[in-house]
Each structure stands twice: as structure tokens, then as C-alpha cells.
C-alpha atoms as a PDB file:
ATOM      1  CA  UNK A   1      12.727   4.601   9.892  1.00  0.00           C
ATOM      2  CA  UNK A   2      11.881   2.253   6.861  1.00  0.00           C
ATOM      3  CA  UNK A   3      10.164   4.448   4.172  1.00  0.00           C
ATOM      4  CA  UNK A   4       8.226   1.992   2.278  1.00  0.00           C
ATOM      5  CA  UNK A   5       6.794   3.213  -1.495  1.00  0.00           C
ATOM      6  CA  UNK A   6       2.579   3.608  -1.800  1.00  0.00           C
ATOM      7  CA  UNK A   7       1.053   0.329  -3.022  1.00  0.00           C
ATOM      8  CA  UNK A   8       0.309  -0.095  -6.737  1.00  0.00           C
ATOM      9  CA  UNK A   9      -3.376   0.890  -7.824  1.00  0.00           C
ATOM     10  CA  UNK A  10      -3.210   3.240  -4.621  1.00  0.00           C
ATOM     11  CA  UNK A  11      -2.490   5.908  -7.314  1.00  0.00           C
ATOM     12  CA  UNK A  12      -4.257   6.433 -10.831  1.00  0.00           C
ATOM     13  CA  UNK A  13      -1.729   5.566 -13.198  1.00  0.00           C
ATOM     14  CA  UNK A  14      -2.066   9.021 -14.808  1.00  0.00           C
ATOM     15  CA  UNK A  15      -1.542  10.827 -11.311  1.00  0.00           C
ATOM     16  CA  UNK A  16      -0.716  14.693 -12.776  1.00  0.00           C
ATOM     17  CA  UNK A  17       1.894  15.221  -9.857  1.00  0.00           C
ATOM     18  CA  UNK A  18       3.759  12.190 -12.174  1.00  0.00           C
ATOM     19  CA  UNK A  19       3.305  14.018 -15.348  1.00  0.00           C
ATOM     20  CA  UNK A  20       6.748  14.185 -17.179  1.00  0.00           C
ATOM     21  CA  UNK A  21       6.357  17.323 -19.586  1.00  0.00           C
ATOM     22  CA  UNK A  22       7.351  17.198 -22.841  1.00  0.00           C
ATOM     23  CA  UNK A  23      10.717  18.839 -24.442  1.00  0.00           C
ATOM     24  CA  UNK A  24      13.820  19.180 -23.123  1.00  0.00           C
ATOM     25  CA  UNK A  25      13.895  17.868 -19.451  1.00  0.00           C
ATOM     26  CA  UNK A  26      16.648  18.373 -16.493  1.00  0.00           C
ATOM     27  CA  UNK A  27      14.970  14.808 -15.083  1.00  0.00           C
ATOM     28  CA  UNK A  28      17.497  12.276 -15.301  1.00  0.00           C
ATOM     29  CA  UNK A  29      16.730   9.375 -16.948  1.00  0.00           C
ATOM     30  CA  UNK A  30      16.645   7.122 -14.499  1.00  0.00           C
ATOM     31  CA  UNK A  31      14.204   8.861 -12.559  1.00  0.00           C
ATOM     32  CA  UNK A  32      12.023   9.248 -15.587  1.00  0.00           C
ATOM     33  CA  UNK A  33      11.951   5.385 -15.951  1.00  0.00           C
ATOM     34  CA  UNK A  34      11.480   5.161 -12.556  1.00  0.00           C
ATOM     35  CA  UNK A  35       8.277   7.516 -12.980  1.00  0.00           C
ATOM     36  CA  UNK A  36       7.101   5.385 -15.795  1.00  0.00           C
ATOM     37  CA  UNK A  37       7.245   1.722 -14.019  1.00  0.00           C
ATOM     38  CA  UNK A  38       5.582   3.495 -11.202  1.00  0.00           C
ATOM     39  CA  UNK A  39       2.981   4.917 -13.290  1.00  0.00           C
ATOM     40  CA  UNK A  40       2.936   1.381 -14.930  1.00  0.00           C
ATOM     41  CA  UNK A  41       2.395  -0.527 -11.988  1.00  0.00           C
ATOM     42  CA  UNK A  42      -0.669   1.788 -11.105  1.00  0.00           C
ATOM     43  CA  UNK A  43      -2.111   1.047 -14.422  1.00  0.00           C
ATOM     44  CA  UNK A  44      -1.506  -2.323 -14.928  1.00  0.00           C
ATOM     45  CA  UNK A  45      -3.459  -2.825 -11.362  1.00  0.00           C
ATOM     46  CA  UNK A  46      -6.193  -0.805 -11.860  1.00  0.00           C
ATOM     47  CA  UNK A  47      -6.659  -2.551 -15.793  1.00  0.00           C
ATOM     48  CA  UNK A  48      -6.004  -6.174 -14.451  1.00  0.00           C
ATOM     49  CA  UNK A  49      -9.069  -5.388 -11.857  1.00  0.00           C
ATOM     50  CA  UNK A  50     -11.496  -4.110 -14.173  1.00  0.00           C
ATOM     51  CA  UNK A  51     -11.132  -6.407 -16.928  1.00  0.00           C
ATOM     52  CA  UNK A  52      -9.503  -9.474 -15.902  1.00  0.00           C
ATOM     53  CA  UNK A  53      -5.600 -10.616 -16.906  1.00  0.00           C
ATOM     54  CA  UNK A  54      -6.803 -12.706 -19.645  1.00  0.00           C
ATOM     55  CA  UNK A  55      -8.659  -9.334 -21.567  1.00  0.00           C
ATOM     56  CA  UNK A  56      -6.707  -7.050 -20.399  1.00  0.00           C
ATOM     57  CA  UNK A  57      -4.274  -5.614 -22.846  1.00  0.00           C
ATOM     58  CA  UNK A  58      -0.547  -3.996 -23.279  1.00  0.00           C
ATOM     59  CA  UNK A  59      -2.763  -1.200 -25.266  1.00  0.00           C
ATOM     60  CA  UNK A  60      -5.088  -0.961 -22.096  1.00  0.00           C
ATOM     61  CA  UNK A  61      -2.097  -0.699 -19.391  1.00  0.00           C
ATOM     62  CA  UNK A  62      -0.443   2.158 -21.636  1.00  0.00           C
ATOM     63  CA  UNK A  63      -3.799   4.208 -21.945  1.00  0.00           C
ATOM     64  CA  UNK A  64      -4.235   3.563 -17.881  1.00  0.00           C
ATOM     65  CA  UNK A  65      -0.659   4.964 -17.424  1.00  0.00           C
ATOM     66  CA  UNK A  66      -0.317   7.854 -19.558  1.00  0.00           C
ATOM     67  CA  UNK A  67       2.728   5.865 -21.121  1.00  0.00           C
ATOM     68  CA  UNK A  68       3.823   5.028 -24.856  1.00  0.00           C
ATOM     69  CA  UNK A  69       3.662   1.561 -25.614  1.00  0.00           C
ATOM     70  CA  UNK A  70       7.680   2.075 -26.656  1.00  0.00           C
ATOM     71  CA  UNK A  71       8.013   2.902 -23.087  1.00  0.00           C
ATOM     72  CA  UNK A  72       6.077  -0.207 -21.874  1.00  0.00           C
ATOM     73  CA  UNK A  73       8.499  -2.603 -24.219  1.00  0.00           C
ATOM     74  CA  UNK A  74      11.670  -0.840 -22.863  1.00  0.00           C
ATOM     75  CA  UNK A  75      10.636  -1.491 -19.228  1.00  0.00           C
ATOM     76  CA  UNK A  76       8.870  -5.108 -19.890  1.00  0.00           C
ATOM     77  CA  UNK A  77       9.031  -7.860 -22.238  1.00  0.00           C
ATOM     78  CA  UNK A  78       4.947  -7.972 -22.503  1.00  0.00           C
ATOM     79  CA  UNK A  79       2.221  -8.160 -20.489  1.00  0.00           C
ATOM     80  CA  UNK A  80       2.991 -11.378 -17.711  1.00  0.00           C
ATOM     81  CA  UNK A  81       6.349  -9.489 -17.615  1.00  0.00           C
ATOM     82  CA  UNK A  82       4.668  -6.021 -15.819  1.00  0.00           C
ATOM     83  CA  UNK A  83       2.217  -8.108 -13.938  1.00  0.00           C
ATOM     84  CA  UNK A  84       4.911 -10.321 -12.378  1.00  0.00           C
ATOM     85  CA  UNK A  85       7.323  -6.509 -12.180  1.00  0.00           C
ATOM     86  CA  UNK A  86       4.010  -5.595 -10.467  1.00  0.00           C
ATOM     87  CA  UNK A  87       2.876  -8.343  -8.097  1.00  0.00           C
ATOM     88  CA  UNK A  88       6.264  -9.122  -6.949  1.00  0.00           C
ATOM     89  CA  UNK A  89       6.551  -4.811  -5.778  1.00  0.00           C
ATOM     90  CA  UNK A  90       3.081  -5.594  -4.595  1.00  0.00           C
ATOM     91  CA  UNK A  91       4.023  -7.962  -2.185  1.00  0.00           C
ATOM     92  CA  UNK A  92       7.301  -6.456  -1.174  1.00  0.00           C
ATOM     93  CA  UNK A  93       5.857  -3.616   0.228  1.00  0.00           C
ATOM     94  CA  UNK A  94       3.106  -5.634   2.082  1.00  0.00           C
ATOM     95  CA  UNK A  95       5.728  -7.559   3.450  1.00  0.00           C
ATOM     96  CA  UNK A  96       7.554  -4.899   4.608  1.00  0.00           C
ATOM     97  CA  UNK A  97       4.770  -3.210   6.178  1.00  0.00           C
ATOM     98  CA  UNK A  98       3.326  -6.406   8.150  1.00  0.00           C
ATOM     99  CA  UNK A  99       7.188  -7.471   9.219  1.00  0.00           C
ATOM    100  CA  UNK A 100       7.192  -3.915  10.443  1.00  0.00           C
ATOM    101  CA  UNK A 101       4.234  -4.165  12.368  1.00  0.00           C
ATOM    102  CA  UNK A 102       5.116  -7.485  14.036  1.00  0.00           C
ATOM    103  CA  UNK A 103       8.326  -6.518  15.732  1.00  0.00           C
ATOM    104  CA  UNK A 104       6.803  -3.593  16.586  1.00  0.00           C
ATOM    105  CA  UNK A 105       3.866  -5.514  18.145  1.00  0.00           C
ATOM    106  CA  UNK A 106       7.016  -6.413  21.187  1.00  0.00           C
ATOM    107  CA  UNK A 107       4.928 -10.290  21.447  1.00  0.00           C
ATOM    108  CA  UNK A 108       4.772 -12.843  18.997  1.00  0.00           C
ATOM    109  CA  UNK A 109       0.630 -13.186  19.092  1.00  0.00           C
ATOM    110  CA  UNK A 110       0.171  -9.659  19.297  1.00  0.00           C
ATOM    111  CA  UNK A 111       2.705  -9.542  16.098  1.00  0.00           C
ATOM    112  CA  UNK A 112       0.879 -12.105  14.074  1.00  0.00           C
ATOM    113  CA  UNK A 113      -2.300 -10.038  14.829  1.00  0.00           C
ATOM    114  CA  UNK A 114      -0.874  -6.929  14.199  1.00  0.00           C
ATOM    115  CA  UNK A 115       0.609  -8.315  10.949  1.00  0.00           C
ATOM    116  CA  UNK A 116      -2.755  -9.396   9.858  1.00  0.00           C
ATOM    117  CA  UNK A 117      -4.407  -6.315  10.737  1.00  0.00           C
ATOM    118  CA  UNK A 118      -2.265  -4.331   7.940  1.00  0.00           C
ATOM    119  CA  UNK A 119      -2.748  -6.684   5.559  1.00  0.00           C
ATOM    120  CA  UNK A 120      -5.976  -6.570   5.810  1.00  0.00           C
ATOM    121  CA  UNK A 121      -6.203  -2.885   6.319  1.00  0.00           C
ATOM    122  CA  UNK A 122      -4.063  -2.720   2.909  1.00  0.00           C
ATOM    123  CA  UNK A 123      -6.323  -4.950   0.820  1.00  0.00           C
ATOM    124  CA  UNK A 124      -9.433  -3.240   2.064  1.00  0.00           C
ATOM    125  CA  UNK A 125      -7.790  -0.171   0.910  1.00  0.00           C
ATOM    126  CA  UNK A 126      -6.842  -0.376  -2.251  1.00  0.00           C
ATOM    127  CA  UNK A 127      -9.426  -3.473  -3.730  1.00  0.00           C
ATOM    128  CA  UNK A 128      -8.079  -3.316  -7.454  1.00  0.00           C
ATOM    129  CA  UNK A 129      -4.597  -4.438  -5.861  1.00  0.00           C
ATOM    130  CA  UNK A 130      -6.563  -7.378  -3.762  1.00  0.00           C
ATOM    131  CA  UNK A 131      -8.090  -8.316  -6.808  1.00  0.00           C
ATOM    132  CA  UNK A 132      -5.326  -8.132  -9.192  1.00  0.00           C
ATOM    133  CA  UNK A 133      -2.950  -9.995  -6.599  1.00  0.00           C
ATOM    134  CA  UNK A 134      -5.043 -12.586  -4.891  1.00  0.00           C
ATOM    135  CA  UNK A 135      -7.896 -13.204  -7.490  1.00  0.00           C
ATOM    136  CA  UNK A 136      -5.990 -12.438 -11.241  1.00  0.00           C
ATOM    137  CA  UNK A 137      -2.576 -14.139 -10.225  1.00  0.00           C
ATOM    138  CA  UNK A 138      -4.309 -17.302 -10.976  1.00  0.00           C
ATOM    139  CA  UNK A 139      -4.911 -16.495 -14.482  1.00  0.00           C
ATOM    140  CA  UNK A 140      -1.792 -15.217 -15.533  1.00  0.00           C
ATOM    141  CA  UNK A 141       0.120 -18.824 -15.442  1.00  0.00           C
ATOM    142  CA  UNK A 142       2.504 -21.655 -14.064  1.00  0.00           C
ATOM    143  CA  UNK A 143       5.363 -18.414 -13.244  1.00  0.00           C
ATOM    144  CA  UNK A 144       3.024 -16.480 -11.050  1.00  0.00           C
ATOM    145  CA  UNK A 145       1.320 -19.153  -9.117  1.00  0.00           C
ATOM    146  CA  UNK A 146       5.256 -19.735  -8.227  1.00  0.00           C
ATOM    147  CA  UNK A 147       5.490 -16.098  -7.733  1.00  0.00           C
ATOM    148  CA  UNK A 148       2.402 -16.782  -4.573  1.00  0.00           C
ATOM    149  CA  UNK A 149       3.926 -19.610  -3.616  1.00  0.00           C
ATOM    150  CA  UNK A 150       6.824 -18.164  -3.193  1.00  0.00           C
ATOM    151  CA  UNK A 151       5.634 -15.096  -0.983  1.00  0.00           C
ATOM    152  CA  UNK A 152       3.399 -17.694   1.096  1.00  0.00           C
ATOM    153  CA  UNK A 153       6.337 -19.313   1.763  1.00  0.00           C
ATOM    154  CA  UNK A 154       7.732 -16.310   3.469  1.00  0.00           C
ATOM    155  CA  UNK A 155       4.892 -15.932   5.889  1.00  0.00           C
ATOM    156  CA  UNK A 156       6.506 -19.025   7.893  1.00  0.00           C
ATOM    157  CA  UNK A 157       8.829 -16.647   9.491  1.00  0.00           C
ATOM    158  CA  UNK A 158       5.992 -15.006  11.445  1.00  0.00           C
ATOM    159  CA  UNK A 159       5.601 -18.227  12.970  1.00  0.00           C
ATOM    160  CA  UNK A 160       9.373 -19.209  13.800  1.00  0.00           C
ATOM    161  CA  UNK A 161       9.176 -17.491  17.507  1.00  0.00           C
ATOM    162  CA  UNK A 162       5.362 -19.155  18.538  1.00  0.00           C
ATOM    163  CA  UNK A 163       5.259 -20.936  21.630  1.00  0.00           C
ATOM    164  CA  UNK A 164       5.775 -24.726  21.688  1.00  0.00           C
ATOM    165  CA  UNK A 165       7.039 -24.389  18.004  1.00  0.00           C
ATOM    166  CA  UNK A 166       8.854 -27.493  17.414  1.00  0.00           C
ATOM    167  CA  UNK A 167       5.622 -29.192  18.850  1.00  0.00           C
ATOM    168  CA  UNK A 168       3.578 -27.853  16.066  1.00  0.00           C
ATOM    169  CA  UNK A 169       4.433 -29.670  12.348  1.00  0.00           C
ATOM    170  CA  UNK A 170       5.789 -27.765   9.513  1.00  0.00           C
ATOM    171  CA  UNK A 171       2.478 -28.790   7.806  1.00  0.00           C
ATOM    172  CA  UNK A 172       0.265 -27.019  10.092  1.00  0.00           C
ATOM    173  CA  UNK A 173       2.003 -23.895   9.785  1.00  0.00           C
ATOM    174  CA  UNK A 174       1.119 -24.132   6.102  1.00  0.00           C
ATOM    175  CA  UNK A 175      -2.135 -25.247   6.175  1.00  0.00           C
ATOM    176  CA  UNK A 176      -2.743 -22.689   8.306  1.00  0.00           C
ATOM    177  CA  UNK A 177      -1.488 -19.830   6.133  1.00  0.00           C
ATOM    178  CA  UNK A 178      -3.253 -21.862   2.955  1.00  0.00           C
ATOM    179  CA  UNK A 179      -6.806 -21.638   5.082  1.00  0.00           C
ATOM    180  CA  UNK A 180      -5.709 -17.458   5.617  1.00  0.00           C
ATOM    181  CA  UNK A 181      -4.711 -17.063   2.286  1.00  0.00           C
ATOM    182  CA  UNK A 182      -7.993 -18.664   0.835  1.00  0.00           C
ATOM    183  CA  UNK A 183     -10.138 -17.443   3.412  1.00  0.00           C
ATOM    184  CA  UNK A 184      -8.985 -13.848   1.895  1.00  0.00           C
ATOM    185  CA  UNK A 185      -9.405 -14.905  -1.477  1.00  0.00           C
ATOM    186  CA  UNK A 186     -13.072 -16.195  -0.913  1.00  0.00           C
ATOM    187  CA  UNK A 187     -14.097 -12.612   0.358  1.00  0.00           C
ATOM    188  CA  UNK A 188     -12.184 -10.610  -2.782  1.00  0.00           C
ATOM    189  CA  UNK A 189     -13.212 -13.247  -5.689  1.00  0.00           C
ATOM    190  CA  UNK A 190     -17.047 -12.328  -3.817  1.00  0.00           C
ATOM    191  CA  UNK A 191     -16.139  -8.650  -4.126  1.00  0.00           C
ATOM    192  CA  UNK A 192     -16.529  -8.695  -0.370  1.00  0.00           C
ATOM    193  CA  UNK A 193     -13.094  -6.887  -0.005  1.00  0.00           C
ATOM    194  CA  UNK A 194     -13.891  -4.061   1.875  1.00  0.00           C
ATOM    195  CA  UNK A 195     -15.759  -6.235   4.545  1.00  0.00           C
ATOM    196  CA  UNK A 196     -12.014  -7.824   5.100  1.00  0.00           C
ATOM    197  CA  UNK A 197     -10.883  -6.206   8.375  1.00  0.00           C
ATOM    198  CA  UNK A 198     -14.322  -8.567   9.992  1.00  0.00           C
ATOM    199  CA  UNK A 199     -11.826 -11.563   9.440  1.00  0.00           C
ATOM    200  CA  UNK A 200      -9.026 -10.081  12.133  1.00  0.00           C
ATOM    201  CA  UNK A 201     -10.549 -11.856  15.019  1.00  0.00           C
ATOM    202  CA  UNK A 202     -11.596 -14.826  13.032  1.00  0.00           C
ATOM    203  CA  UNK A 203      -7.985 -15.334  11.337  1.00  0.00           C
ATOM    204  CA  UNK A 204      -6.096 -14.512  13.868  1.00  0.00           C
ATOM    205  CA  UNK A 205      -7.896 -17.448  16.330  1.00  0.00           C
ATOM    206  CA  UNK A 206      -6.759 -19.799  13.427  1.00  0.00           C
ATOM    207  CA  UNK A 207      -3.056 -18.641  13.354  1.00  0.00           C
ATOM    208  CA  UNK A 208      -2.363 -18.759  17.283  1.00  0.00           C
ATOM    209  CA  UNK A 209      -4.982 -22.086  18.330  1.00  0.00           C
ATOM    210  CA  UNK A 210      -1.615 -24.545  17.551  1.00  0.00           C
ATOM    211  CA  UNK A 211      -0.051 -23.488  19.484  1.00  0.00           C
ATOM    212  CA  UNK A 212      -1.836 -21.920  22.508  1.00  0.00           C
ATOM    213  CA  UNK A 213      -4.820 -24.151  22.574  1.00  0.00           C
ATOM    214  CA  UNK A 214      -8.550 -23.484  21.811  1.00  0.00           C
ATOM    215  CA  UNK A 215      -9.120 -21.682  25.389  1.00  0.00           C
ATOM    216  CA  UNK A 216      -6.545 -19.147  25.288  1.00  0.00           C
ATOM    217  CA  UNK A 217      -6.867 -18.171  21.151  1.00  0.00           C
ATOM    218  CA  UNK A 218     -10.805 -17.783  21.801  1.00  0.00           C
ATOM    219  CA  UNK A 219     -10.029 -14.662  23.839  1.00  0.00           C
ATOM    220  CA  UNK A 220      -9.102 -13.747  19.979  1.00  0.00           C
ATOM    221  CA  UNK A 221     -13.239 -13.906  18.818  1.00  0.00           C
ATOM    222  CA  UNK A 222     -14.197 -11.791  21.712  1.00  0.00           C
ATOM    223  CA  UNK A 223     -13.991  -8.168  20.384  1.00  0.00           C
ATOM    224  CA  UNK A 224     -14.130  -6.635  24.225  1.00  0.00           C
ATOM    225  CA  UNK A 225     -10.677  -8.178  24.488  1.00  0.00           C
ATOM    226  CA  UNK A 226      -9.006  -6.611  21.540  1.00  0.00           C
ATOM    227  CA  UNK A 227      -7.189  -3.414  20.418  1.00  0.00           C
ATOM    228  CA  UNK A 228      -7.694  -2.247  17.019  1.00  0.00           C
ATOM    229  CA  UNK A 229      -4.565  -2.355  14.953  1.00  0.00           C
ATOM    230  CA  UNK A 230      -3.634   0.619  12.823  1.00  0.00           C
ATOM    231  CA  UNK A 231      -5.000   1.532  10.019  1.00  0.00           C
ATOM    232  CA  UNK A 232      -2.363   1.549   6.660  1.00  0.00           C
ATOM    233  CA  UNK A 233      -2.414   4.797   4.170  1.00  0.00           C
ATOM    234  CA  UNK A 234      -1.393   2.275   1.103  1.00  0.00           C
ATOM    235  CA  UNK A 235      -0.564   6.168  -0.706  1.00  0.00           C
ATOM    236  CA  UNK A 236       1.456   6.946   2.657  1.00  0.00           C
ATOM    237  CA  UNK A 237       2.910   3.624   3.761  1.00  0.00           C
ATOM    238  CA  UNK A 238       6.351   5.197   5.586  1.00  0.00           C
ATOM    239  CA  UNK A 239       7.381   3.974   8.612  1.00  0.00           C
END
């Protein structure tokens, strides 16, 4: 079993069952630290959401997370620094929950919608993360927009086992998970986020019509033919 850590913003950044007393502790270190980036990433979320990266301050992030700002600067280097720590946790642990969800799935197009339906499920969840990591990341600069491309990129592996793959051009696959990806951001940017489990049948027609053809993936739009996918605890994501 893959035990996967809660999403950041699940939490309030100054959760009391994180509170590190003062004095004399018997907490190593490293788990303190580790307490603190946790706390951190909650914060930073939840700030990011509210205000926007651009206004959002180190100041801000600290007050959000219960944590000195000589704790911030011994974890990060500045702000884009814990947004990028952040984001790139973020996405780990969505990517470890869909990937767990697809093999579980036992079929590659009940995998891809399966994988979809968490990740949708998360976002809807916990809105200051979709915010902060679909709608802020474009504010923050040239690193993080490399940061999304890079996780886009890994979304191609969901694809690898589809039928009739070497048929279907590398370029499809990634206009394809381009049109998912902004289809997702068009609902958060409208503050539409928890409407985003309406797009499973929608997005998951667009993922499989390659390369099954427009007869077979319209089953997809017909909600008598599906089976709701799990719902994701983003504060209990274990699996």
C-alpha cells in the first residue's frame, strides 16, 4: 500500500495538531523542519489563492503558517522558491494518486477515466490548491511554467498502452492533454472549481476518441453508461 501525504491547502497552515510547543523539545529536528515545510506548503497555498502570487508576500505565508520568517529563509531561498517546493509536492501527490487509480482501473480507458476522476475529485476538493497550481503558476515566471510543462509532460504515459497507439501522432496526445489541461483551467480561473467533476464525461470522450473512434468514446457522454469513480479525501489520500 502506497501512503501518499494530504494535499497542500487541504490543511490550514496553522493546524493545532502541528503545533510545535515552545522550550525544550524531544522532536528531532528533522521532523520539526519537516512540520514546518508542511505547515509552509499549507500556507503558502491558501495565501497564493486569496491574494494572487504577485501580492502575496513571504510576511503573508509566515502569518498563514504559524512560522518565523527565520524559519521560512532556512527552508527556502524566497518566495518562487516555496511556491515551486510547493507546486512540485502538489503535483507529486496528484500524480501518485491518479497513476494509482489507473492500474487499478485493470483497462486502459477505464484507467484514463479513473485517473481523471481523482484529479478532478482532488481539485474540487481543495480549490485554493486548483487555484494556486493551475491559475497562479502562470504568474510566478519562466521556472514554473517549466515546472507545468514538465508535469504535462508526464501525463503521456497514461496514454502509452491505448489502442492503435502508434496510429495516433505524438502531437495529438499533447494537444489532447493541452485541451484537458485548459479546459480545467477555464473552469478554476471562472471560480467554477467545484462544478469540475461535470467535465468527467466530457474529458474523458476527448482523451479516448483517437483512438477508439467517435462511436465507441460517445458511450463516454451518456451518464447511464458510467460508474462513478471514487471520491479522493485530499487530508486522507493513503492508498
Amino acid at each position: 500500500m502506497t501512503v501518499v501525504p494530504p494535499l497542500p491547502g487541504a490543511r490550514a497552515g496553522r493546524d493545532p495538531l502541528r503545533a510545535i510547543k515552545r522550550g525544550p523539545s524531544r522532536v528531532p529536528p528533522d521532523v520539526v523542519a519537516a512540520t514546518q515545510r508542511d505547515r509552509l506548503y499549507d500556507g503558502l497555498v491558501h495565501t497564493v489563492a486569496e491574494k494572487g502570487y504577485p501580492a502575496a508576500t513571504v510576511g503573508d505565508i509566515c502569518r498563514a503558517a504559524g512560522v518565523t520568517r527565520p524559519t521560512f529563509y532556512a527552508l527556502f531561498e524566497g518566495k518562487e522558491d516555496a511556491f515551486l517546493a510547493t507546486y512540485r509536492h502538489g503535483t507529486g501527490v496528484v500524480w501518485d494518486v491518479m497513476t494509482a487509480a489507473y492500474h487499478e482501473a485493470g483497462g486502459w480507458r477505464t484507467g484514463v477515466r479513473a485517473s481523471l476522476g481523482v484529479l478532478l475529485s482532488i481539485l474540487s476538493s481543495v480549490p485554493s490548491f486548483a487555484a494556486m497550481a493551475i491559475v497562479e503558476v502562470e504568474s510566478v515566471g519562466a521556472v514554473a511554467r517549466y515546472e507545468r510543462d514538465v508535469m504535462l509532460q508526464r501525463f503521456h504515459r497514461f496514454f502509452e498502452d491505448a489502442p492503435h497507439r502508434m496510429d495516433v501522432p505524438e502531437d495529438v496526445v499533447g494537444s489532447v492533454i493541452g485541451g484537458i489541461y485548459a479546459t480545467i483551467y477555464r473552469h478554476v480561473v471562472n471560480g467554477k472549481v467545484e462544478s469540475l467533476q461535470e467535465l468527467l464525461p466530457t474529458l474523458t470522450y476527448f482523451a479516448v476518441v483517437p483512438f477508439v473512434g467517435h462511436r465507441s468514446a460517445a458511450t463516454e457522454l451518456d451518464p447511464a453508461c458510467q460508474i462513478s469513480p471514487p471520491r479522493v479525501d485530499p487530508c486522507r489520500t493513503g492508498r
